[in-house]
Protein backbone atom coordinates (compact mmCIF):
# COMPACT_ATOMS: atom_id res chain seq x y z
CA UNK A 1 -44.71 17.00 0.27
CA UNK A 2 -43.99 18.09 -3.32
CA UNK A 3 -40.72 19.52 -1.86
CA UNK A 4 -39.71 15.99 -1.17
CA UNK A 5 -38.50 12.86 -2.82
CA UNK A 6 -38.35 9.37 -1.79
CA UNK A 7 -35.26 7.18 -2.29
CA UNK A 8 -34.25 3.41 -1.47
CA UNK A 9 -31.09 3.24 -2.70
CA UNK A 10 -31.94 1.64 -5.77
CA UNK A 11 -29.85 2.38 -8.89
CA UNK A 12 -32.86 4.18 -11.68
CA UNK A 13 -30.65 2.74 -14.83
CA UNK A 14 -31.55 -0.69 -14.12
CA UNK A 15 -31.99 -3.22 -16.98
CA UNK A 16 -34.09 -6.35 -17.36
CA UNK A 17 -32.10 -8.63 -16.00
CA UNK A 18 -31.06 -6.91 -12.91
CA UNK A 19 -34.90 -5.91 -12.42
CA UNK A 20 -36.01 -9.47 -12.95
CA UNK A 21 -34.27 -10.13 -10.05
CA UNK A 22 -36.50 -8.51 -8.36
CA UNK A 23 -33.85 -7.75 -5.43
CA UNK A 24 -34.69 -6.09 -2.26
CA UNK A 25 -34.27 -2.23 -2.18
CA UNK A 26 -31.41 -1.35 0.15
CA UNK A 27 -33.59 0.30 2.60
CA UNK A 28 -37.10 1.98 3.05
CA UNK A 29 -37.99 5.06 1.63
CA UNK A 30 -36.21 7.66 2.70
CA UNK A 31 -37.30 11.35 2.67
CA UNK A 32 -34.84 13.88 1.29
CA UNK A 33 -35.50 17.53 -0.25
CA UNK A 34 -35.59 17.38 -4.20
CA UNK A 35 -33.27 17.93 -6.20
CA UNK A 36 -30.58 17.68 -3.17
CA UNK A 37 -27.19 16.59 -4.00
CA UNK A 38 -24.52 14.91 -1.98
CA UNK A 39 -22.11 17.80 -0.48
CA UNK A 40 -18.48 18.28 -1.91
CA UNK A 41 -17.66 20.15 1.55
CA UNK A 42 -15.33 17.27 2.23
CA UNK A 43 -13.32 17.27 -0.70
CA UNK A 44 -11.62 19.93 0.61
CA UNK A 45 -10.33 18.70 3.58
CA UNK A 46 -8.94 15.05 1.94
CA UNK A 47 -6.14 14.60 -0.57
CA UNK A 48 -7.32 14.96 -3.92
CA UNK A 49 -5.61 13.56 -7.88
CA UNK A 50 -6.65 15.69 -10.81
CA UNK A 51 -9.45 14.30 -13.33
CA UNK A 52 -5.75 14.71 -15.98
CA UNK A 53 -4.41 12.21 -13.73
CA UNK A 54 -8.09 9.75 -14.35
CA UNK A 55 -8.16 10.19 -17.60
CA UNK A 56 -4.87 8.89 -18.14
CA UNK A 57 -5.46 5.71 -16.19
CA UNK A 58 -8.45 5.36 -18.00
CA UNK A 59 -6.82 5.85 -21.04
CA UNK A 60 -3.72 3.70 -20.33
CA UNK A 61 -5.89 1.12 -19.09
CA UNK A 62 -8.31 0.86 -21.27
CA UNK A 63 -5.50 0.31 -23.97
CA UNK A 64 -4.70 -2.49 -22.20
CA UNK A 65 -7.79 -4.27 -22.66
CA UNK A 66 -7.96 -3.51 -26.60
CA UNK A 67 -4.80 -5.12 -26.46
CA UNK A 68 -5.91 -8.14 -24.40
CA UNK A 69 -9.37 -8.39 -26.63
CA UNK A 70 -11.28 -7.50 -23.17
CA UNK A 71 -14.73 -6.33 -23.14
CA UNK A 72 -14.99 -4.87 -19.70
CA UNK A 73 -13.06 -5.91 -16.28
CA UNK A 74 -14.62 -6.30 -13.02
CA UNK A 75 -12.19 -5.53 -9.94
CA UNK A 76 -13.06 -7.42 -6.99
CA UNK A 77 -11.86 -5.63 -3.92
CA UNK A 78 -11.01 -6.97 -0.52
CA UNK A 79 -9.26 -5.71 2.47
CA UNK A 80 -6.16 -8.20 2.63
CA UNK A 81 -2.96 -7.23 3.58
CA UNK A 82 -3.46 -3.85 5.10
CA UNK A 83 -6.08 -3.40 2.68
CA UNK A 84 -3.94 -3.07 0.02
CA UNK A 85 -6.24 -5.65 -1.61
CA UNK A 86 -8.54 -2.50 -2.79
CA UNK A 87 -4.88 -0.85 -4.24
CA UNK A 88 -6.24 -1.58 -7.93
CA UNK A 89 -9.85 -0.31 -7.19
CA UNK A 90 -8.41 3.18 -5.60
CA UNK A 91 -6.05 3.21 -8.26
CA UNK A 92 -8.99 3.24 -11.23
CA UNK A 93 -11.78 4.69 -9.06
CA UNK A 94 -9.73 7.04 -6.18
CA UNK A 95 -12.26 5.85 -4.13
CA UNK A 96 -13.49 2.31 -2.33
CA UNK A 97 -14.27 1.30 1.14
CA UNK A 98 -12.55 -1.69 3.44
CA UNK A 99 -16.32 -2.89 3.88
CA UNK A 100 -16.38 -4.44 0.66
CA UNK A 101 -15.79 -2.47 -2.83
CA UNK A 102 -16.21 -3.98 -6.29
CA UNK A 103 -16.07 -1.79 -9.98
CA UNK A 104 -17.26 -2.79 -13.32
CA UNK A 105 -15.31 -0.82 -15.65
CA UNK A 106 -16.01 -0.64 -19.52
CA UNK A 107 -14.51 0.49 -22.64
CA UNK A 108 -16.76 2.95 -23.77
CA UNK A 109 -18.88 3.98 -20.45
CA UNK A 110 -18.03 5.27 -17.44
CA UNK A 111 -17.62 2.41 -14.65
CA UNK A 112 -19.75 1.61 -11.93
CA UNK A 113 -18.41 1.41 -8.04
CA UNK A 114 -20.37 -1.38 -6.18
CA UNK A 115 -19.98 -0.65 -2.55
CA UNK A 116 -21.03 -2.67 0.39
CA UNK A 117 -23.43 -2.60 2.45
CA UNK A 118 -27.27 -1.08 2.43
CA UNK A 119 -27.00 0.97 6.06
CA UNK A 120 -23.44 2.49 4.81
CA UNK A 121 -25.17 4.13 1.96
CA UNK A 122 -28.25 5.96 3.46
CA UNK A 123 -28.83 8.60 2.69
CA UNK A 124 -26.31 8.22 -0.16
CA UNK A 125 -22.65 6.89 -0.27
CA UNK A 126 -20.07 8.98 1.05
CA UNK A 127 -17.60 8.05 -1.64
CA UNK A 128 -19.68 10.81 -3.94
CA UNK A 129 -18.11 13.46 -1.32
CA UNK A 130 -14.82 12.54 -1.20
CA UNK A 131 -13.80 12.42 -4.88
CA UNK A 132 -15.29 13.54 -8.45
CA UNK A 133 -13.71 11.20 -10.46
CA UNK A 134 -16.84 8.03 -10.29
CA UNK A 135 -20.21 9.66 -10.81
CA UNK A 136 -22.20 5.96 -10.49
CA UNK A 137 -21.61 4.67 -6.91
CA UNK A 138 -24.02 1.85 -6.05
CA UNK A 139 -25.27 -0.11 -3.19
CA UNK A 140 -24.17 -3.27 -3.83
CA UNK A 141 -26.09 -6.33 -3.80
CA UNK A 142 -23.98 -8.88 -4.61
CA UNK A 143 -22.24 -10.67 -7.50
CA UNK A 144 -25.59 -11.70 -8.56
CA UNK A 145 -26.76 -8.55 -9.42
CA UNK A 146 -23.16 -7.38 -10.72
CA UNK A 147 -23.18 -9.72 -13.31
CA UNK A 148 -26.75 -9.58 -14.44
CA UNK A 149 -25.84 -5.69 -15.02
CA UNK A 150 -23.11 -7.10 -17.11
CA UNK A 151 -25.93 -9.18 -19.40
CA UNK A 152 -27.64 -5.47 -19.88
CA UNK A 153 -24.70 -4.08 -21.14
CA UNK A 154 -24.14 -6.96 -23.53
CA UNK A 155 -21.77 -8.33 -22.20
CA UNK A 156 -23.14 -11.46 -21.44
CA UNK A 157 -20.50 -13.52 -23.77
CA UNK A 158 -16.81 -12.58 -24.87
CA UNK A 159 -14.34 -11.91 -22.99
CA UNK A 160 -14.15 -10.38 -19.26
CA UNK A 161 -11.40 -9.31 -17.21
CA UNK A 162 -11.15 -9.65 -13.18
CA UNK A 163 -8.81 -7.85 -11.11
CA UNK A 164 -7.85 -8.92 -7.62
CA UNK A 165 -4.90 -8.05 -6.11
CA UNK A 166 -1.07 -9.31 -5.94
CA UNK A 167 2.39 -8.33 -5.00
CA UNK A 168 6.02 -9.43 -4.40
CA UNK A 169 4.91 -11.24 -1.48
CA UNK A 170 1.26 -12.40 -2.06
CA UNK A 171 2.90 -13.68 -5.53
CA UNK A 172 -0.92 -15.04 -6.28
CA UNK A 173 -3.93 -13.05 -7.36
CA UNK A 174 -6.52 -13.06 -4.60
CA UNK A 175 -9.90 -13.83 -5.32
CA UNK A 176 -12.36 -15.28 -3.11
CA UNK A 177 -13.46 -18.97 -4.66
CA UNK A 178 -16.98 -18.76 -3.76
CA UNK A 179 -17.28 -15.03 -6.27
CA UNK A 180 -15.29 -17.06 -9.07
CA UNK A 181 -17.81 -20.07 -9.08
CA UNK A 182 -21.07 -17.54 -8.75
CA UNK A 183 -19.62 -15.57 -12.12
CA UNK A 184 -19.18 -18.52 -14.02
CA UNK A 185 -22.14 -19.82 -13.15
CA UNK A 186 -24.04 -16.80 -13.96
CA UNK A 187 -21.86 -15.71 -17.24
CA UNK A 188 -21.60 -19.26 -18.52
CA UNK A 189 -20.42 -17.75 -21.80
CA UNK A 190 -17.69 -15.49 -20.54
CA UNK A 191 -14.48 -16.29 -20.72
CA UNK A 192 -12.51 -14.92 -17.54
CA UNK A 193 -8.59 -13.74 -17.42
CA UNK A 194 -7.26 -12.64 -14.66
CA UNK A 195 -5.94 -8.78 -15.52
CA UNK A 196 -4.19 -7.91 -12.00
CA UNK A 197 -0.94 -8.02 -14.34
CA UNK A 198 -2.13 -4.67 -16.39
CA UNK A 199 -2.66 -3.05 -13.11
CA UNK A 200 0.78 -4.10 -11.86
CA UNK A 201 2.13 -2.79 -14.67
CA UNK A 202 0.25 0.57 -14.78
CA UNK A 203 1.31 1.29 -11.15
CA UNK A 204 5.12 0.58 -11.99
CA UNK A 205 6.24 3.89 -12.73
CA UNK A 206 4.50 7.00 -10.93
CA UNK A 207 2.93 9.43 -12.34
CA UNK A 208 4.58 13.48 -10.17
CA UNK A 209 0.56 13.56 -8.58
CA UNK A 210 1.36 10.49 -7.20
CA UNK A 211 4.74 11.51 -6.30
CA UNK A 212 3.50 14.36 -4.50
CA UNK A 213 1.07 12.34 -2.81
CA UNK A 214 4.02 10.08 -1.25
CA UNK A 215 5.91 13.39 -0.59
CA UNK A 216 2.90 14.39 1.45
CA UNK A 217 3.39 11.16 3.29
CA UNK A 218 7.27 11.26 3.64
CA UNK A 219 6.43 14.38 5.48
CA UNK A 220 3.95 12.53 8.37
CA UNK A 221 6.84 9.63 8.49
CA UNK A 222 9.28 12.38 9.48
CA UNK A 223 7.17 13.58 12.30
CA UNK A 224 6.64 9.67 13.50
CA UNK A 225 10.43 9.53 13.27
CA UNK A 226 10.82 12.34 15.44
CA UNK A 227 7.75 11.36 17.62
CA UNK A 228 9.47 8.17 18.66
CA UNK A 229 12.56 9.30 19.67
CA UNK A 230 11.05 12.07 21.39
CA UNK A 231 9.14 9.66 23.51
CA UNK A 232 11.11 6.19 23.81
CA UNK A 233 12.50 6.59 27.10
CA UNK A 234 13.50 4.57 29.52
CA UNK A 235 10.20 3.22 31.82
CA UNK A 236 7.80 3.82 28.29
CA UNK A 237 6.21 1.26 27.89
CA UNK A 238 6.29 -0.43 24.00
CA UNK A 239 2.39 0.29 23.78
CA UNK A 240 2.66 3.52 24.96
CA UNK A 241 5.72 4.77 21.75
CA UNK A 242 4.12 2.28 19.35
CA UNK A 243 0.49 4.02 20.09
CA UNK A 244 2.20 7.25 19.90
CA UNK A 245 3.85 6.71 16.37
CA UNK A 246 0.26 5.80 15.13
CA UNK A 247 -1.13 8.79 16.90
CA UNK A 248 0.87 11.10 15.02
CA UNK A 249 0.26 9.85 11.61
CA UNK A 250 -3.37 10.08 11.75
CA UNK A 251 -3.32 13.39 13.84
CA UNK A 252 -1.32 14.58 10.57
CA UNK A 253 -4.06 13.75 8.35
CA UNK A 254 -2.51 10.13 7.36
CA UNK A 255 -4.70 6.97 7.27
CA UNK A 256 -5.54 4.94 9.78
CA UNK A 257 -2.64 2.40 8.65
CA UNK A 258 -1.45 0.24 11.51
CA UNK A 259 1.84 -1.32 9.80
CA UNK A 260 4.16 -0.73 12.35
CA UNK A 261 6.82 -3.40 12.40
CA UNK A 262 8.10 -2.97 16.00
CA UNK A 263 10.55 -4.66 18.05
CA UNK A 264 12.80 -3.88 21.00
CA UNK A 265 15.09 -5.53 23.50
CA UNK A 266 18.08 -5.32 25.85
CA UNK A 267 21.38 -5.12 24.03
CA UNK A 268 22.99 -7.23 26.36
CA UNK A 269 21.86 -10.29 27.30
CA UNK A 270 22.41 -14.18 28.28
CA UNK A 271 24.57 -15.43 25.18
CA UNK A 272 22.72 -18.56 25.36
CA UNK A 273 19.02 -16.15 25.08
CA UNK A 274 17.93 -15.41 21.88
CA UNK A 275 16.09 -11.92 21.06
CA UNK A 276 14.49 -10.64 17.65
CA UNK A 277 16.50 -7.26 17.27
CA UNK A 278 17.77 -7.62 13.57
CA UNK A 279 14.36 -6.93 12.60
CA UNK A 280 10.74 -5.51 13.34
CA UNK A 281 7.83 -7.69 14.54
CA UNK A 282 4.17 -8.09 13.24
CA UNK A 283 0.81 -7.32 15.23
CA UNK A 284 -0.04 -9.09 17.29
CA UNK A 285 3.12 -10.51 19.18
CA UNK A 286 4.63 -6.18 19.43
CA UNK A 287 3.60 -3.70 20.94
CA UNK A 288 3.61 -5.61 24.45
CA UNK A 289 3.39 -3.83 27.84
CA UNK A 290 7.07 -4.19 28.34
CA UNK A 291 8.89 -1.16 29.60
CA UNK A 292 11.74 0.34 27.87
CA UNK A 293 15.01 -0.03 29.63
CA UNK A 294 18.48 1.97 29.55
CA UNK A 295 20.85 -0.25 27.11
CA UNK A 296 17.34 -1.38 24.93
CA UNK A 297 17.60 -1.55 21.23
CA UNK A 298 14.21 -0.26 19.43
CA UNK A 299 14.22 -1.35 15.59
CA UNK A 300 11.03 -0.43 13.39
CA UNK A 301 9.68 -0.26 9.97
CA UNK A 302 6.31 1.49 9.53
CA UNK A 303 4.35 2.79 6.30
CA UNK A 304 2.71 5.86 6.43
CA UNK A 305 -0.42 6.30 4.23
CA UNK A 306 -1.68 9.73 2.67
CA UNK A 307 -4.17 9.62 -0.18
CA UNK A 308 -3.48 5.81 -0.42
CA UNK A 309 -0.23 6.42 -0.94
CA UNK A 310 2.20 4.19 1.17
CA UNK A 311 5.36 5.90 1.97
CA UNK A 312 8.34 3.52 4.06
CA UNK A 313 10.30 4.17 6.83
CA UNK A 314 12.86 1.96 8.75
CA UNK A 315 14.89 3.82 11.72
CA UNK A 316 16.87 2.18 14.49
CA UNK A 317 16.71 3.70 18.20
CA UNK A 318 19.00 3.57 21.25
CA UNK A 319 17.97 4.08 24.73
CA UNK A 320 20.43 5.75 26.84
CA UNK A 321 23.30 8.01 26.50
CA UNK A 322 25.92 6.55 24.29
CA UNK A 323 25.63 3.93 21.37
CA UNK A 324 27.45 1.20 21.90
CA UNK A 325 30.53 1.04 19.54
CA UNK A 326 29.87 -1.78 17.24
CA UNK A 327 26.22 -0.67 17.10
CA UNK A 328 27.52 2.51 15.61
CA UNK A 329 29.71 1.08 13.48
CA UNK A 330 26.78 -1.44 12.09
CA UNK A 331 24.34 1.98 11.84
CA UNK A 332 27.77 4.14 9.69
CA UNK A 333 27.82 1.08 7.14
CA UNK A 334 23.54 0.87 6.78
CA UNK A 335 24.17 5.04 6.13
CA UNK A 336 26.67 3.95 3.51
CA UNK A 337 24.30 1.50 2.07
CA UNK A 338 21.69 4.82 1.57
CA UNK A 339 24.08 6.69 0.15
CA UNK A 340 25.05 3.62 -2.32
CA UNK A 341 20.99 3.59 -3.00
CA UNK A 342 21.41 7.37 -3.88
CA UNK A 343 23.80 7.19 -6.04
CA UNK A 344 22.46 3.61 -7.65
CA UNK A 345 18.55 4.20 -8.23
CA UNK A 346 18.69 6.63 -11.13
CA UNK A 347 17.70 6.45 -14.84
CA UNK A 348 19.64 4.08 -16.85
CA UNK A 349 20.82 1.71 -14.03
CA UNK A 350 19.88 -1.69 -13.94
CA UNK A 351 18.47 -3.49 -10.76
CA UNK A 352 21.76 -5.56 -10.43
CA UNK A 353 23.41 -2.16 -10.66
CA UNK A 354 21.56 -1.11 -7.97
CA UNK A 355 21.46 -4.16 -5.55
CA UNK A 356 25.01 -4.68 -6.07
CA UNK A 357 26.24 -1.39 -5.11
CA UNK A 358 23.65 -0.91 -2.21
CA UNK A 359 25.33 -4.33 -0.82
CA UNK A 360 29.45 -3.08 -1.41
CA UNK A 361 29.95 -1.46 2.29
CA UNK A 362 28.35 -4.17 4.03
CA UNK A 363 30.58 -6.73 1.92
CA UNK A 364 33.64 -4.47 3.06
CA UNK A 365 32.57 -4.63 6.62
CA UNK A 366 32.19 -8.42 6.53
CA UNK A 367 28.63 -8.10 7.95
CA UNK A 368 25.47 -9.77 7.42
CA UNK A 369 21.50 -8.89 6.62
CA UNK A 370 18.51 -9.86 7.03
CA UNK A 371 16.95 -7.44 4.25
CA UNK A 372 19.44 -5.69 1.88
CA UNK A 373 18.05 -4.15 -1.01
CA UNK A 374 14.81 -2.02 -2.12
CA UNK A 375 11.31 -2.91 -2.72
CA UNK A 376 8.83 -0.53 -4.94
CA UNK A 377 5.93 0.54 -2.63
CA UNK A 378 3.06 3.19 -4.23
CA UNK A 379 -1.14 2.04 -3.19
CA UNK A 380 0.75 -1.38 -2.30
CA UNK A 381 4.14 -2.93 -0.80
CA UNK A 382 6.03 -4.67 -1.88
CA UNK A 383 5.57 -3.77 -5.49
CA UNK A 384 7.32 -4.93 -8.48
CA UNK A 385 10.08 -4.75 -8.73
CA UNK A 386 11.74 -5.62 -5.29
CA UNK A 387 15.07 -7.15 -4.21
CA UNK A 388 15.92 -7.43 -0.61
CA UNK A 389 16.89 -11.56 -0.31
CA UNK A 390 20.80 -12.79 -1.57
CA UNK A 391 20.53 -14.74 -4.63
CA UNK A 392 19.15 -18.63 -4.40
CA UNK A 393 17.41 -17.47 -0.92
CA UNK A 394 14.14 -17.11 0.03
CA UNK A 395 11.53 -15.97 -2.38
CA UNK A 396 12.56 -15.94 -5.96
CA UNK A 397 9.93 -12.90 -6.38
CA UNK A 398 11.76 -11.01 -3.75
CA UNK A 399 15.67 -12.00 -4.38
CA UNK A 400 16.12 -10.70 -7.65
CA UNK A 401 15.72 -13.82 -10.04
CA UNK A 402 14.78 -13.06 -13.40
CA UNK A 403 14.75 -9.29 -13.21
CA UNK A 404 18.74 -8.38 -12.84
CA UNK A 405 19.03 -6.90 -16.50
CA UNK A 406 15.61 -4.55 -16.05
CA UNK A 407 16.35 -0.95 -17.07
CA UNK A 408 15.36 1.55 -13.72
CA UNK A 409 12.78 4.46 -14.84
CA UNK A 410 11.98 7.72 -13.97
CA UNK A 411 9.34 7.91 -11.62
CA UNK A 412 9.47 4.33 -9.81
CA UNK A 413 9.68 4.45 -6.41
CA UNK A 414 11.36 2.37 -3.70
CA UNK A 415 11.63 2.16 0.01
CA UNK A 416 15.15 0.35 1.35
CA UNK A 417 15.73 -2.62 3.65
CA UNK A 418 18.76 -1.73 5.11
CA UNK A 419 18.28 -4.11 7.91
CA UNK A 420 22.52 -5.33 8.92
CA UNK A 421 24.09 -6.98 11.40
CA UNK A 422 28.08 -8.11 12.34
CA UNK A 423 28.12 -11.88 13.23
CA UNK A 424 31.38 -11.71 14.98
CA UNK A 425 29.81 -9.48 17.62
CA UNK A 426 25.65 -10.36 18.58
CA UNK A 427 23.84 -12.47 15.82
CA UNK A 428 20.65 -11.45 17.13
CA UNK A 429 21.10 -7.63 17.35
CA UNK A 430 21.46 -4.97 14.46
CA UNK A 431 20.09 -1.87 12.93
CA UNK A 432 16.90 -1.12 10.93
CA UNK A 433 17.44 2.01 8.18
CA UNK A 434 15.82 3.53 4.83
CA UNK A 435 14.64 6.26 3.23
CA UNK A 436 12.53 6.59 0.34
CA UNK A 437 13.36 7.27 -3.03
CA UNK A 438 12.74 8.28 -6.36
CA UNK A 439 14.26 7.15 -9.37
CA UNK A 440 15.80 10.23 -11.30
CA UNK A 441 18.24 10.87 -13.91
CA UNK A 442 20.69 11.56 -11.60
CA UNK A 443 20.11 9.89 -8.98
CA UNK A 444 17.50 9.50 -6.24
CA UNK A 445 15.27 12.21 -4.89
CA UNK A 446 14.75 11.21 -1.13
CA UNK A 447 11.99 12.16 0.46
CA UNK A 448 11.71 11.31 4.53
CA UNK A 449 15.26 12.84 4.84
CA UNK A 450 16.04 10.14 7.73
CA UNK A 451 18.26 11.29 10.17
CA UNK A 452 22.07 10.14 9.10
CA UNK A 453 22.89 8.97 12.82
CA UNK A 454 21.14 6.53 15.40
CA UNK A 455 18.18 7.85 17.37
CA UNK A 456 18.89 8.32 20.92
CA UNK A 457 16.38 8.41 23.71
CA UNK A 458 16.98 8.82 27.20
């Protein structure tokens, strides 16, 4: 059997105090042929960033921490929100797993990717495939064993870093309470700070690799685009387009991504009945087994994801042969509003320059909005900085407060909420629009190229 080794999973760099432990090995010995290496085969076939593109994270990040007298940070990864909550960890690591990813990462070492659980990783973990920027990919074993590594590396006292995850919307870093209590009870002498803000930061302005990873994206939202007007027709049911749309982002070689804000509903109806068509709905109330009907409104917002890059769309459909009037006129003022955005996200600008002008033609129509505005979007939505709420409403993280002088920069990038409605005609039906957009110097590059009329399906 000399052509054979014998692995467990178990890291061979241990220290004492992981190995005092003494922590079951992930699983039995397994025979594979020595020497043998996990295959790159994949790598091909999945969107890859260049190691430039690592090492200036690294290098930016690690900055960071020199500034912020931090001796190493530990990301704790989670799959919240659409599993953004593993945005930071991909954005450090390109690499992590919904099943549970954690990283320590270090100022002068390479970092270690803890990955959950034992049977995932036999005979190895598939994260060493997929990417070549984290060489130490470990089966984790729990916070226990995280943090006595930390002890081995010194860094049993001073100062340590955690990174969770947090946006315009989940305004508070998440961390799970019971993984805060076990590291301060076993680093007694570290002193924790939460560094999701450094991330934040980081991710502000995109790097062109990233930007070509969202163009990459913009492309498969096109083809959804097209895909549900191709198919909305009148005795579809909602399940059938919504499964569609998701269909042809992940035949495309997008991620599984299910945010598909999805509503739809007769035009005309019973004054005194309510429906929900100035906006999109969240799983699981839409997609429902109702079939589409001639005069139906369709009104969606859906990210598509390519190398965990989130790219947004927002497109409003009509089912039959010819838009009603006023819905026209409501879907010529939301183009408007893009062209406004075009014009308004470039170098130089402030937000209130921007938010101001992309709200002018619906001021001149006299209509209303649910969502006006932008929000940033990259590995999560909404990023900072966003603005889709009127002042004094809603959110103050999402209606501008604070942030109206900001300068825009090259290389941030923004989906809009175009999302209008006239009171004086239906106050419960409107139009859904965006593209997506990159700041420039003059003006925004857009990159879905949404159609500038309403969709019509019949």
């Amino acid at each position: 059997m000399d052509d054979f080794e014998y692995i467990t999973g178990e890291p061979t760099n241990i220290g004492p105090a992981v190995a005092a432990l003494k922590l079951n090995p992930p699983f039995p010995p397994h025979a594979v042929p020595r020497g043998a290496e996990p295959t790159k085969v994949p790598m091909g076939f999945m969107p890859q960033m260049p190691l430039a593109e690592r090492n200036r994270r690294w290098d930016g990040l690690r900055k960071r921490m020199l500034m912020a007298n931090v001796d190493a940070i530990l990301f704790l990864g989670n799959d919240i929100y659409w599993d953004m909550g593993n945005a930071n960890i991909r954005y450090i690591a390109n690499a992590a797993f919904k099943m549970g990813t954690h990283m320590s990462f270090f100022l002068d070492s390479d970092p270690v990717v803890w990955s959950f659980v034992a049977h995932m990783n036999r005979p190895y973990n598939f994260l060493l495939s997929v990417q070549d920027w984290v060489k130490d990919v470990r089966t984790a074993r729990g916070l226990v064993e995280i943090a006595a590594d930390l002890r081995d590396r010194g860094l049993g006292r001073g100062r340590i870093g955690i990174v969770g995850f947090n946006s315009t919307i989940q305004t508070v870093t998440t961390f799970l309470s019971g993984d805060l209590k076990l590291l301060e009870r076993e680093l007694p002498n570290v002193e924790f700070l939460d560094m999701t803000w450094a991330l934040q930061e980081m991710r502000m302005v995109k790097s062109e690799a990233e930007i070509g990873m969202m163009r990459e994206a913009a492309k498969i939202s096109r083809k959804v685009l097209d895909v549900l007007v191709e198919i909305a027709r009148p005795g579809k049911l909602e399940c059938e387009v919504y499964a569609e749309m998701i269909r042809t982002q992940i035949a495309n070689g997008g991620e599984p991504n299910i945010f598909n804000l999805f509503a739809s509903g007769p035009i005309d109806h019973p004054t005194e009945e309510l429906w929900h068509l100035l906006h999109g709905m969240d799983q699981p109330v839409m997609p429902s087994r109702r079939p589409l009907a001639i005069n139906d409104l369709i009104v969606t917002e859906w990210h598509t994801k390519y190398g965990g890059y989130l790219v947004h769309t927002e497109y409003t459909v009509y089912v039959g042969e010819k838009v009603p009037d006023p819905l026209n006129d409501i879907f010529k003022v939301c183009v408007e509003s893009l062209d406004a955005s075009r014009e308004a996200l470039k170098v130089g600008n402030t937000l209130r320059d921007a938010w101001e002008a992309v709200r002018k033609p619906a001021e001149r129509a006299g209509y209303d909005f649910v969502e006006l505005g932008f929000h940033a979007m990259g590995l999560g939505s909404p990023e900072f900085p966003t603005v889709i709420y009127k002042p004094g409403y809603g959110s103050n993280a999402l209606n501008g407060s604070r942030i109206g002088d900001l300068v825009l920069e090259e290389g941030m990038t923004f989906g809009n909420n175009l999302d209008l409605f006239d009171p004086k005609w239906k106050p419960d039906v409107g139009c859904m629009y965006s593209d997506f957009m990159v700041v420039r110097p003059n003006g925004a590059e857009l990159l879905v190229n949404t159609p500038r009329t309403i969709g019509i399906a019949y």
